[in-house]
N, C-alpha and C. Protein backbone atom coordinates (compact mmCIF):
# COMPACT_ATOMS: atom_id res chain seq x y z
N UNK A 1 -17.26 82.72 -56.32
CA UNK A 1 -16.55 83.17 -55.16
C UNK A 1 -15.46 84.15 -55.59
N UNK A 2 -15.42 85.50 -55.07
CA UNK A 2 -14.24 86.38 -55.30
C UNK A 2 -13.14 85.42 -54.90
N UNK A 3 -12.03 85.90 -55.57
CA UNK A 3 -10.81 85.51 -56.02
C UNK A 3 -10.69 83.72 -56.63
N UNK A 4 -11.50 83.15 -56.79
CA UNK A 4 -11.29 82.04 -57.56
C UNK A 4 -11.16 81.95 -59.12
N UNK A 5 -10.70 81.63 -59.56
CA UNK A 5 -9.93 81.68 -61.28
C UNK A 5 -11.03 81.32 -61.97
N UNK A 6 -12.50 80.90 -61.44
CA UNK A 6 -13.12 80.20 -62.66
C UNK A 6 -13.09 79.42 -63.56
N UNK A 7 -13.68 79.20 -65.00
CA UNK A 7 -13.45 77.92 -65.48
C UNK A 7 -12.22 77.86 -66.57
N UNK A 8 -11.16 78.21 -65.71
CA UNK A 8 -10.31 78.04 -66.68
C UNK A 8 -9.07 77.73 -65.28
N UNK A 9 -7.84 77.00 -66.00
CA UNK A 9 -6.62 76.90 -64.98
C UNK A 9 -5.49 77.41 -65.63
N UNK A 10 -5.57 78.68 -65.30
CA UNK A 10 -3.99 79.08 -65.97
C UNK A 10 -2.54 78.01 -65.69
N UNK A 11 -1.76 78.37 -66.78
CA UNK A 11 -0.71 77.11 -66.85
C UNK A 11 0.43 77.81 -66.09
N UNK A 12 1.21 77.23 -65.16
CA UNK A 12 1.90 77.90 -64.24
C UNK A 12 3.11 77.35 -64.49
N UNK A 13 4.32 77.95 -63.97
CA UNK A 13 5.65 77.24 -64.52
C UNK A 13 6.35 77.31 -63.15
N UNK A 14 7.29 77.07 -63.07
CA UNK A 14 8.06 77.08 -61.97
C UNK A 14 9.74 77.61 -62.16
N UNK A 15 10.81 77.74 -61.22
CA UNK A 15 11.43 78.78 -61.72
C UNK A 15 12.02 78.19 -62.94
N UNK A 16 12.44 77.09 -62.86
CA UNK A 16 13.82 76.54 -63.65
C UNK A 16 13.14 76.27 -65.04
N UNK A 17 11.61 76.82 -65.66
CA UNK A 17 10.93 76.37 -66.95
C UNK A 17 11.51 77.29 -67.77
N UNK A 18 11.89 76.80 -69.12
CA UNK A 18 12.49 77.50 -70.34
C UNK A 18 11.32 78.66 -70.57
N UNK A 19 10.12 78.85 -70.16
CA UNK A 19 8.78 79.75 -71.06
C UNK A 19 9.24 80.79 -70.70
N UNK A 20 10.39 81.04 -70.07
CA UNK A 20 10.22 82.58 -69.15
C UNK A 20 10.90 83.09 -70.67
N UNK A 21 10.62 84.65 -70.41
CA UNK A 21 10.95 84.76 -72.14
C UNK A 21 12.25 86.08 -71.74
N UNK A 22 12.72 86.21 -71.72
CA UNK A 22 14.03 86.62 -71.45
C UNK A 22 14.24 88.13 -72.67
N UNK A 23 13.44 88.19 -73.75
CA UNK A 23 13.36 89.45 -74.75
C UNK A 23 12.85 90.62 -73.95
N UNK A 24 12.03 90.55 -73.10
CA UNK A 24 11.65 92.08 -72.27
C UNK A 24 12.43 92.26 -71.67
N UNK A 25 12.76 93.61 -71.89
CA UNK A 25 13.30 94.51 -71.04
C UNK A 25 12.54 95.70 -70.46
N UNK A 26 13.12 96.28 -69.20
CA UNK A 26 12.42 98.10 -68.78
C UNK A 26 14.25 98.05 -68.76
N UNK A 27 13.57 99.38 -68.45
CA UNK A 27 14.47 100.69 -68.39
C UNK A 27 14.16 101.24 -67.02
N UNK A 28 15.26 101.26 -65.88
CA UNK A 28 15.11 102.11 -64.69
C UNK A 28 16.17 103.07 -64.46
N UNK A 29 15.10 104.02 -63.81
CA UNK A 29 15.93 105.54 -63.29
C UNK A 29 14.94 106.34 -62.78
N UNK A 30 15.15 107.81 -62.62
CA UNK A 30 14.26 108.66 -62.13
C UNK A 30 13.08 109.01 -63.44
N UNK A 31 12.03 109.67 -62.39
CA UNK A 31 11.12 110.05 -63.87
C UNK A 31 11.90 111.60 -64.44
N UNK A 32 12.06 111.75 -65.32
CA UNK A 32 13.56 113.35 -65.23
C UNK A 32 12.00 114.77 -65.40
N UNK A 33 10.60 114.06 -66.79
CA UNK A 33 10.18 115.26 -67.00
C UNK A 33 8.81 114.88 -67.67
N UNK A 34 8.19 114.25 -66.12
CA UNK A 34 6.23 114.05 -66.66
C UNK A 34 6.13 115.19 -67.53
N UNK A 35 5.44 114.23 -68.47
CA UNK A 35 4.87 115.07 -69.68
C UNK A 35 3.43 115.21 -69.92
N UNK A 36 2.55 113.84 -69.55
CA UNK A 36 1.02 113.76 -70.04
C UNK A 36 0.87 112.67 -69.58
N UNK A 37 -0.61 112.09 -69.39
CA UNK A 37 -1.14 110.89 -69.24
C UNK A 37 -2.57 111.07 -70.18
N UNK A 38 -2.69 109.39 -70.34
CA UNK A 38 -3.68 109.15 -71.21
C UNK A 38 -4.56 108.12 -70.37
N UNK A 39 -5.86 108.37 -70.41
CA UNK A 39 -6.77 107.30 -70.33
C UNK A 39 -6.60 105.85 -71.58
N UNK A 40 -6.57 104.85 -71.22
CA UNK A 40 -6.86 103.20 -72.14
C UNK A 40 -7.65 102.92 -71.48
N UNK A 41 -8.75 102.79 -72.18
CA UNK A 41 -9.71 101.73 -72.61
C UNK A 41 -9.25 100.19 -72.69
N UNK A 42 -9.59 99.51 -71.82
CA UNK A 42 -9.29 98.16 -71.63
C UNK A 42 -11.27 96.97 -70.78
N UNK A 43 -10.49 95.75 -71.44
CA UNK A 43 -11.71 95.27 -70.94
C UNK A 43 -12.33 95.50 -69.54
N UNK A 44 -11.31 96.07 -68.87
CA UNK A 44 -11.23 95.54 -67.37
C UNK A 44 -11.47 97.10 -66.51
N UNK A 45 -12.19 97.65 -67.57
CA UNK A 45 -11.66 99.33 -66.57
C UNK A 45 -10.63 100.46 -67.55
N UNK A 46 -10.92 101.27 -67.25
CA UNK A 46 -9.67 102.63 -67.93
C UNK A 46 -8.55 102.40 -67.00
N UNK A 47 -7.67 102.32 -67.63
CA UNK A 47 -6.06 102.53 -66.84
C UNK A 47 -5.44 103.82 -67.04
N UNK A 48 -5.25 104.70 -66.38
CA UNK A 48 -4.75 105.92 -66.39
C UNK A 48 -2.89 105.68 -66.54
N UNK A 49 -2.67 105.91 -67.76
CA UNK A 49 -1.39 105.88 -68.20
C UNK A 49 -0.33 107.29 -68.27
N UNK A 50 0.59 107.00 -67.30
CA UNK A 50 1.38 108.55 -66.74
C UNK A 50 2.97 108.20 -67.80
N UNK A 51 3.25 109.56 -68.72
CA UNK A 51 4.41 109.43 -69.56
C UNK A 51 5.50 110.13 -69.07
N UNK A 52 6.62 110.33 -69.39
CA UNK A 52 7.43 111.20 -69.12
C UNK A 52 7.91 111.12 -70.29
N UNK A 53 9.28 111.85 -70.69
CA UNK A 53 10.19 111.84 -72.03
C UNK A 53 10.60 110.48 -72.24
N UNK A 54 11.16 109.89 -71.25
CA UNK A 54 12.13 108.55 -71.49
C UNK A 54 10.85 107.30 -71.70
N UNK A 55 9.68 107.76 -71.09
CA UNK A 55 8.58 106.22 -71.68
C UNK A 55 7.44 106.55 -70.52
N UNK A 56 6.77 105.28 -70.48
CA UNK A 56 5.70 105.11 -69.48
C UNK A 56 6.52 105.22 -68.13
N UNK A 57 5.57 105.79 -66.78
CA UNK A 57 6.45 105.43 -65.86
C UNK A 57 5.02 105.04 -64.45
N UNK A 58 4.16 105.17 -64.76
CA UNK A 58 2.54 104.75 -64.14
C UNK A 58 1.95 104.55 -65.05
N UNK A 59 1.04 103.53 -64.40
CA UNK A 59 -0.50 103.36 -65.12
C UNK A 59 -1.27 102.09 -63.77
N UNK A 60 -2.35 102.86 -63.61
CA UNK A 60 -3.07 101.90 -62.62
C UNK A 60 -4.62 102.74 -63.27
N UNK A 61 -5.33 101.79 -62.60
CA UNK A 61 -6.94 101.72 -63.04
C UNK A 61 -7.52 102.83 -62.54
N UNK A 62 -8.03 103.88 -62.94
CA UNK A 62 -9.05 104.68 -63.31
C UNK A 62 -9.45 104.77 -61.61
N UNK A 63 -10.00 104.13 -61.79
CA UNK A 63 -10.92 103.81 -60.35
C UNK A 63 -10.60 103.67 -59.35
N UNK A 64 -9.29 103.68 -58.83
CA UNK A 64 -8.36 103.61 -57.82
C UNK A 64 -7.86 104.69 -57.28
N UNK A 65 -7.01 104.58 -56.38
CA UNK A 65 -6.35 105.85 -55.82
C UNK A 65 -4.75 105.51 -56.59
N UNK A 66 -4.17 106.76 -56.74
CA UNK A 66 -2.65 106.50 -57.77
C UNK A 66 -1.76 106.10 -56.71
N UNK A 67 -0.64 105.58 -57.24
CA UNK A 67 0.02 104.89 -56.16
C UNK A 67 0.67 105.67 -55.39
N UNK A 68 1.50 105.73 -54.01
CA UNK A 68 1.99 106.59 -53.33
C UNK A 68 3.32 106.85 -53.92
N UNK A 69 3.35 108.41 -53.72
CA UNK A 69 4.83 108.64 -54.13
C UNK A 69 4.74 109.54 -55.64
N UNK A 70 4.22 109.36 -56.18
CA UNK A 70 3.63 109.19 -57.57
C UNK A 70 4.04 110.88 -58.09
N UNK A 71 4.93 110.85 -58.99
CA UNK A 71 4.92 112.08 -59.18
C UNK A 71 3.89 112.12 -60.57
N UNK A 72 3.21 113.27 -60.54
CA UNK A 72 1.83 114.09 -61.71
C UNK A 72 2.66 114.52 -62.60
N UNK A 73 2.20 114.33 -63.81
CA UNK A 73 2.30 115.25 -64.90
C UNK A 73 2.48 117.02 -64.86
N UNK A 74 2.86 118.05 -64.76
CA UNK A 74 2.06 119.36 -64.49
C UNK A 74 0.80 119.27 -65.44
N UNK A 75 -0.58 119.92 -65.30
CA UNK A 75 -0.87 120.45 -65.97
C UNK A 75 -1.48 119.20 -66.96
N UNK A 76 -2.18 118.10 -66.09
CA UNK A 76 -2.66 116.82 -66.64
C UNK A 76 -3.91 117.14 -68.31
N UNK A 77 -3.40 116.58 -68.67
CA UNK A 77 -4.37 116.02 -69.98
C UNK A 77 -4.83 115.02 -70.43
N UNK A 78 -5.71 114.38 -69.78
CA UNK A 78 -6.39 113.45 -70.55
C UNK A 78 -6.82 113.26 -71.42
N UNK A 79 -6.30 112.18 -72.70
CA UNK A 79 -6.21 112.32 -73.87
C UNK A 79 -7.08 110.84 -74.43
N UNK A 80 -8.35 110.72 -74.61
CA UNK A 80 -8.56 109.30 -75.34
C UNK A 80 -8.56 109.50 -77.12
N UNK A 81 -7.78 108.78 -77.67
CA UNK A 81 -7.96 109.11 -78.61
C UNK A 81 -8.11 108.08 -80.19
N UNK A 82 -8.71 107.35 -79.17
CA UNK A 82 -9.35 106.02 -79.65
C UNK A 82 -8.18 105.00 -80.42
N UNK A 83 -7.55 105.23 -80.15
CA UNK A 83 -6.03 104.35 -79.82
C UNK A 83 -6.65 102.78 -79.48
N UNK A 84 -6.40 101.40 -80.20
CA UNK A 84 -6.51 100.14 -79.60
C UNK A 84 -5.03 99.89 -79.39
N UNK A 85 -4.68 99.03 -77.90
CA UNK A 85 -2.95 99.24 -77.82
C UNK A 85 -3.65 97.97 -77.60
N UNK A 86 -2.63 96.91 -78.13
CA UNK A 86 -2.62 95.73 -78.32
C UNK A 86 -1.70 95.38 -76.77
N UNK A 87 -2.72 95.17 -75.61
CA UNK A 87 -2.05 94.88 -74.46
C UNK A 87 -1.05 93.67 -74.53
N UNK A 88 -1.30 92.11 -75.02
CA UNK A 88 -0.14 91.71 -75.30
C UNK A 88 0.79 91.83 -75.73
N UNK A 89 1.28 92.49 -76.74
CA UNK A 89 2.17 93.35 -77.41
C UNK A 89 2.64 94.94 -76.85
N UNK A 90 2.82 94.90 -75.51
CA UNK A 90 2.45 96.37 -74.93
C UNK A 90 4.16 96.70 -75.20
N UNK A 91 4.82 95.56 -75.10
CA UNK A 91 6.34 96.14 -74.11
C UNK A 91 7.07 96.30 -75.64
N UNK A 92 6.38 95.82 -77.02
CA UNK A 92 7.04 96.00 -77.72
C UNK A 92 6.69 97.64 -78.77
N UNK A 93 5.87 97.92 -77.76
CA UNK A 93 5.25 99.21 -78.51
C UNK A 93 6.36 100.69 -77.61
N UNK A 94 5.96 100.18 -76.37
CA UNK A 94 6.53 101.78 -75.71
C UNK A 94 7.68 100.96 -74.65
N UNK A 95 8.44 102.31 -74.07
CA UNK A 95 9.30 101.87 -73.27
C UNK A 95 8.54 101.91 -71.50
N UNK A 96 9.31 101.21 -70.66
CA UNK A 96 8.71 101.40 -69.44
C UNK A 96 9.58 101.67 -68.35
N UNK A 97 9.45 102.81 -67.68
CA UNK A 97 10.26 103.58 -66.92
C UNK A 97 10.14 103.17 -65.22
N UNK A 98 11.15 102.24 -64.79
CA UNK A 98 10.53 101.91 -62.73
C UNK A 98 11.49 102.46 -62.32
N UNK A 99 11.29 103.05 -61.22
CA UNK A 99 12.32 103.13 -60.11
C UNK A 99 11.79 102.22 -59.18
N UNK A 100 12.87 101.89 -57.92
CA UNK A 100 12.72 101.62 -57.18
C UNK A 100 13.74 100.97 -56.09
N UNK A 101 13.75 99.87 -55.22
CA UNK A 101 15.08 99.35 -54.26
C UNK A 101 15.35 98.47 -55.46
N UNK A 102 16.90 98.44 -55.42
CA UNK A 102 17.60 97.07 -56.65
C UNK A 102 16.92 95.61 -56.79
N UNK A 103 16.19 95.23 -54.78
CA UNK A 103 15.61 94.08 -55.07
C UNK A 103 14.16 94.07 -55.80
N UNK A 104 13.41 95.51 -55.51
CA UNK A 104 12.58 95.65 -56.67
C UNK A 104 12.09 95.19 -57.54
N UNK A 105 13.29 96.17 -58.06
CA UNK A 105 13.96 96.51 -59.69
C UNK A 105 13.78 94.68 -60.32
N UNK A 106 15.05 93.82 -59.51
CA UNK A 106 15.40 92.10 -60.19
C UNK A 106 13.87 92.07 -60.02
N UNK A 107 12.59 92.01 -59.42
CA UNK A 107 12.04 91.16 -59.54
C UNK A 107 10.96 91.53 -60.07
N UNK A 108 11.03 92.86 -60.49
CA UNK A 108 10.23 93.61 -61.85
C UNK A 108 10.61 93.24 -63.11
N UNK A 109 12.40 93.26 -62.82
CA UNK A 109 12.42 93.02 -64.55
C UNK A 109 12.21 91.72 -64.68
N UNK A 110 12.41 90.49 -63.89
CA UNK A 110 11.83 89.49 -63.92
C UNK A 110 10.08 88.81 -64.18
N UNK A 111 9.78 89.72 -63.53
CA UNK A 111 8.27 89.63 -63.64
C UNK A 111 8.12 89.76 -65.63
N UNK A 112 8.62 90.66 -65.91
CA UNK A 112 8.26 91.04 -67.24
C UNK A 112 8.46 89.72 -68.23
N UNK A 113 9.25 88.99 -68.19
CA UNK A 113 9.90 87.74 -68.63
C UNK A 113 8.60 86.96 -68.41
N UNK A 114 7.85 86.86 -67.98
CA UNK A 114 6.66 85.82 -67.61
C UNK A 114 5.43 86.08 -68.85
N UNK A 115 5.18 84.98 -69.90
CA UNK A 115 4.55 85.49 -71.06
C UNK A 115 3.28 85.24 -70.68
N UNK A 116 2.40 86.28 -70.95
CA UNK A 116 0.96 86.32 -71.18
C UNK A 116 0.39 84.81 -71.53
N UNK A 117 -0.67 84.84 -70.47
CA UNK A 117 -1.28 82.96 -70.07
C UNK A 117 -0.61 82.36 -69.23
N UNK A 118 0.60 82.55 -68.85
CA UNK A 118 1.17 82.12 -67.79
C UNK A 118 1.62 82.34 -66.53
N UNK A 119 1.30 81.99 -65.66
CA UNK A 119 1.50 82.27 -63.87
C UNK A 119 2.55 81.18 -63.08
N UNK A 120 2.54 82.23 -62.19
CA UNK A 120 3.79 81.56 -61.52
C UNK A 120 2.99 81.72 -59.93
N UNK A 121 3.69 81.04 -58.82
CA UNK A 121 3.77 81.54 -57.47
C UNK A 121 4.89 82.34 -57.24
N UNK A 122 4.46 83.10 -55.86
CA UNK A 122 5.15 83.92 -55.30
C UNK A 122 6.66 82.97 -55.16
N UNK A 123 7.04 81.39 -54.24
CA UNK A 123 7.66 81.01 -53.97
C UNK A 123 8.44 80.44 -55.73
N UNK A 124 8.01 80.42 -56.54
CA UNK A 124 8.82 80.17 -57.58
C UNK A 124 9.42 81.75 -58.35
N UNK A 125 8.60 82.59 -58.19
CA UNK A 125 9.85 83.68 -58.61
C UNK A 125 10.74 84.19 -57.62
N UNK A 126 10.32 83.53 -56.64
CA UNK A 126 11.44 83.75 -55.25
C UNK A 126 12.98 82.95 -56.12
N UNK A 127 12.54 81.82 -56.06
CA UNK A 127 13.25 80.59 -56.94
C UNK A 127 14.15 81.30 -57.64
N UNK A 128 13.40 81.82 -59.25
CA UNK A 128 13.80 82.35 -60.10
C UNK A 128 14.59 83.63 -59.95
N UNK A 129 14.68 84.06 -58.71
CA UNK A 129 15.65 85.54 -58.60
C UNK A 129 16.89 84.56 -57.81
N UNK A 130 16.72 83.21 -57.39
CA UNK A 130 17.87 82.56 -56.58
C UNK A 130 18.02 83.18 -55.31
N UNK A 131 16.45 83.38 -55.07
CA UNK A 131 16.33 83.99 -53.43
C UNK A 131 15.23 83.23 -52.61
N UNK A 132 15.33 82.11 -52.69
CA UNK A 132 14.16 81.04 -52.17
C UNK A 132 13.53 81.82 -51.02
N UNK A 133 14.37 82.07 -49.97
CA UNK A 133 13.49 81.80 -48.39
C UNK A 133 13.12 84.08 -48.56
N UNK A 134 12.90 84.28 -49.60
CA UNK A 134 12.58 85.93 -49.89
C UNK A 134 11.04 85.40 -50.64
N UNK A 135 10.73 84.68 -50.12
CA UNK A 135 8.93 84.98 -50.42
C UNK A 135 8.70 86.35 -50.50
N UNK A 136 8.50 86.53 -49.08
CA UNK A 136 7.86 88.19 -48.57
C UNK A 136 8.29 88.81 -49.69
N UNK A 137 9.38 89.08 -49.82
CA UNK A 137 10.75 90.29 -49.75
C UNK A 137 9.70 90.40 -51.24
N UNK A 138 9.58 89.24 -52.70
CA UNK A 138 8.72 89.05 -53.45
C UNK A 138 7.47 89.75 -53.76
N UNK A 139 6.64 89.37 -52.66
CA UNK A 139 5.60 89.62 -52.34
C UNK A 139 5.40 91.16 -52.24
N UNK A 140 5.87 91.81 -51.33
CA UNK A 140 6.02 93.28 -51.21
C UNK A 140 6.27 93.82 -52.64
N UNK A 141 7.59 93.46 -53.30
CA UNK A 141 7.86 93.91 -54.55
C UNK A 141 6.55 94.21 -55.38
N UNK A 142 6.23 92.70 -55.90
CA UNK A 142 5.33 92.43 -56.66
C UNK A 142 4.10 93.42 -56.45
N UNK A 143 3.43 93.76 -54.91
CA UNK A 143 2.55 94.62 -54.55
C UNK A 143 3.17 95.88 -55.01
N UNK A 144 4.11 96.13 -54.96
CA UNK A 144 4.43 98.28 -55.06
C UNK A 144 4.78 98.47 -56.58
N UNK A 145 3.85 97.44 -57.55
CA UNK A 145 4.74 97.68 -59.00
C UNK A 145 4.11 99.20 -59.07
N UNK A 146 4.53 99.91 -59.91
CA UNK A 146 4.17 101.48 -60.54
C UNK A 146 3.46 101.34 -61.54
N UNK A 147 3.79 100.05 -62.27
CA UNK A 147 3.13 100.45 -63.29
C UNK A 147 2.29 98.98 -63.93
N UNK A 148 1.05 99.12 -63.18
CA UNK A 148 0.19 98.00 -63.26
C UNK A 148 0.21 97.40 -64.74
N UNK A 149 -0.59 95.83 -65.16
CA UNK A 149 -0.45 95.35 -66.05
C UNK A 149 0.61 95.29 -66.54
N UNK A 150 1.45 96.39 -67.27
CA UNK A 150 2.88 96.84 -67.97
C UNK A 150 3.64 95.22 -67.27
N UNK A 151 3.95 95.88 -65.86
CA UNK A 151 4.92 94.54 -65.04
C UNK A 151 3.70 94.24 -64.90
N UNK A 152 3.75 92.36 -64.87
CA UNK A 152 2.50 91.65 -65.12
C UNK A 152 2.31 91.11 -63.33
N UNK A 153 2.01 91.57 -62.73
CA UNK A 153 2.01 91.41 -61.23
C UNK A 153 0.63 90.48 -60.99
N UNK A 154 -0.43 90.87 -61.80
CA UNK A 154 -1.29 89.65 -62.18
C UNK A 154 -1.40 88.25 -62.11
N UNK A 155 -0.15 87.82 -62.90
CA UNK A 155 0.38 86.70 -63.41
C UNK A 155 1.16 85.91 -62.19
N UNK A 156 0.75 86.58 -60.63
CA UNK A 156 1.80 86.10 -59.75
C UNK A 156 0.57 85.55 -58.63
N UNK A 157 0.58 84.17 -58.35
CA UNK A 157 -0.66 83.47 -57.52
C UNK A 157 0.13 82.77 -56.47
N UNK A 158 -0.54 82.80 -55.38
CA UNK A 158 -0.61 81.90 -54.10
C UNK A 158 -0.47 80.73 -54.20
N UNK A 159 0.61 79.95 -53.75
CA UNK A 159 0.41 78.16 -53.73
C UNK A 159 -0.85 77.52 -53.49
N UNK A 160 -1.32 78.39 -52.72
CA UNK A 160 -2.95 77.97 -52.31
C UNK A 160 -3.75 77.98 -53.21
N UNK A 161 -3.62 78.46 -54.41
CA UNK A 161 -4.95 78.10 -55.44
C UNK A 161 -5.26 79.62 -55.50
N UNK A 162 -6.28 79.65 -55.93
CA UNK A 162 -7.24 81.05 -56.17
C UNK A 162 -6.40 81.65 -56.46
N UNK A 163 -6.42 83.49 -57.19
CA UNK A 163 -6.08 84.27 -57.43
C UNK A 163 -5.51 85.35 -56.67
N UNK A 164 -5.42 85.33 -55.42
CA UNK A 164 -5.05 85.72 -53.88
C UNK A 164 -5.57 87.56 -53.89
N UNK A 165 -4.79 88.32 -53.69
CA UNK A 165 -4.76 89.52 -53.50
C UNK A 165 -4.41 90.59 -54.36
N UNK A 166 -5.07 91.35 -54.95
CA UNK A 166 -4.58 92.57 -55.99
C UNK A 166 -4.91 93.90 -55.83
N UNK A 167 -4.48 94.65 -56.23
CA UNK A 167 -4.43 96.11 -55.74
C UNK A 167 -6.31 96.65 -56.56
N UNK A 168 -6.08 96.47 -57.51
CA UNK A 168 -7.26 96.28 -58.19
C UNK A 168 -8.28 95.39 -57.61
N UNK A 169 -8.37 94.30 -56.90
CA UNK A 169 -9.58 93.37 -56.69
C UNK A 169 -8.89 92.27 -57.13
N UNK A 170 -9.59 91.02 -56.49
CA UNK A 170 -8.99 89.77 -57.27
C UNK A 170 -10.00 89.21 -58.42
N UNK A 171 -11.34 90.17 -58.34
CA UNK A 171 -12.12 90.01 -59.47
C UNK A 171 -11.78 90.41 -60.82
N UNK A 172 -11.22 91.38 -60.96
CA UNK A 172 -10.59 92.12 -61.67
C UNK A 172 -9.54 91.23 -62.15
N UNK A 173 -8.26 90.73 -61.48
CA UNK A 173 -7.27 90.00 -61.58
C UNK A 173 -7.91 88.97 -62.41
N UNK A 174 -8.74 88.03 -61.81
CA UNK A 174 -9.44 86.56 -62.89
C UNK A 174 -9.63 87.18 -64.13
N UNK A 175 -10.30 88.04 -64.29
CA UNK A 175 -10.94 88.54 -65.87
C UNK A 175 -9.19 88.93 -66.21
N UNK A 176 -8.51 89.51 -65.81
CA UNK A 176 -7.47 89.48 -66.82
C UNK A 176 -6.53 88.31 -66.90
N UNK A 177 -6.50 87.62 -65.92
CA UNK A 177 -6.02 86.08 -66.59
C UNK A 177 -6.54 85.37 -67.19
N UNK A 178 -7.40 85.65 -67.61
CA UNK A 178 -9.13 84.69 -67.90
C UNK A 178 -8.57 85.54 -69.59
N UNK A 179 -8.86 86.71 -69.72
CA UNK A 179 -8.67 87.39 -70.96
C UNK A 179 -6.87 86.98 -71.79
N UNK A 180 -6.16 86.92 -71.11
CA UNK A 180 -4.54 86.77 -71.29
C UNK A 180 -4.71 85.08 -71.84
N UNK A 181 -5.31 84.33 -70.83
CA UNK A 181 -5.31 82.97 -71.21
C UNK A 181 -6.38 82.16 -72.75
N UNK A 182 -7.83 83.21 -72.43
CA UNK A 182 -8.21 82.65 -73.70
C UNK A 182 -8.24 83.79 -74.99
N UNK A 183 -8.01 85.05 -74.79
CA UNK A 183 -8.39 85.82 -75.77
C UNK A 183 -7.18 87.04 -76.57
N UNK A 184 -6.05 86.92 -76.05
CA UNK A 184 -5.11 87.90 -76.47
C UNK A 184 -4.27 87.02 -78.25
């Protein structure tokens, strides 16, 4: 059945659990001066990765439409260049560039804090920003990230079970919790 997690149960925490890992950081501001994007090769699809000077500032799947708003590179180059980027290890390789509203912003850089194999609900990173009855407010966030995978928006499930809704598919979503949980 689309959006069900399959045979595996990712381990979920809730806000007040020590796992949240507190070493990631982004970096927010404007993008000042797209430079290039690169195609990655990933299990799950090519992710079209958009740079500027100061770091990453997009990346969503190949196969999609880019997100709204989205400022282009001039003068795009797609570059594969057989590069393996060790997706668990992503945030310690490059920097990552968001804009967005301040409540955003807390619950992006929060999101990042959530370590690979592990999921949360919407209502516990509500928790964890000390904004309980801001489900939605969450929810919305979590939907307009810029820069897919990077902020692990993945990693964020429905009290209800299953894998709920992703910009990508929720088929898509299982295989990368499925990959995060048994194979990184």
């Amino acid at each position: 059945m689309v959006g069900e997690l399959g045979p595996f149960d990712p381990i979920r925490i809730e806000a007040d659990d020590n796992r949240w890992d507190s070493r990631c950081s982004l970096r927010f501001g404007p993008v000042l001066s797209p430079t290039h994007d690169e195609l990655v090769e990933t299990p799950w699809g090519d992710l079209r990765v958009l740079f500027a000077q100061q770091g990453i500032y997009s990346a969503y799947f190949a196969d999609s439409r880019a997100p709204r708003g989205l400022r282009e590179p001039p003068g795009l180059i797609v570059n594969r260049r057989g590069q393996t980027w060790d997706l668990a290890r992503l945030f310690e390789q490059v920097d990552v560039l968001c804009w967005g509203t301040p409540f955003q912003r807390l619950v992006w850089a929060t999101l990042v804090t959530l370590p690979a194999g592990v999921t949360c609900t919407y209502g516990a990173l509500a928790q964890r920003l000390g904004r309980p009855s801001a489900v939605r407010a969450v929810a919305n966030a979590v939907a307009n990230n810029p820069v897919g995978l990077l902020i692990p928006c993945h990693r964020v499930l429905p009290a209800s079970r299953g894998v709920g809704s992703y910009r990508w598919g929720a088929e898509r979503k299982a295989a990368i919790l499925h990959w995060e949980l048994h194979c990184h």
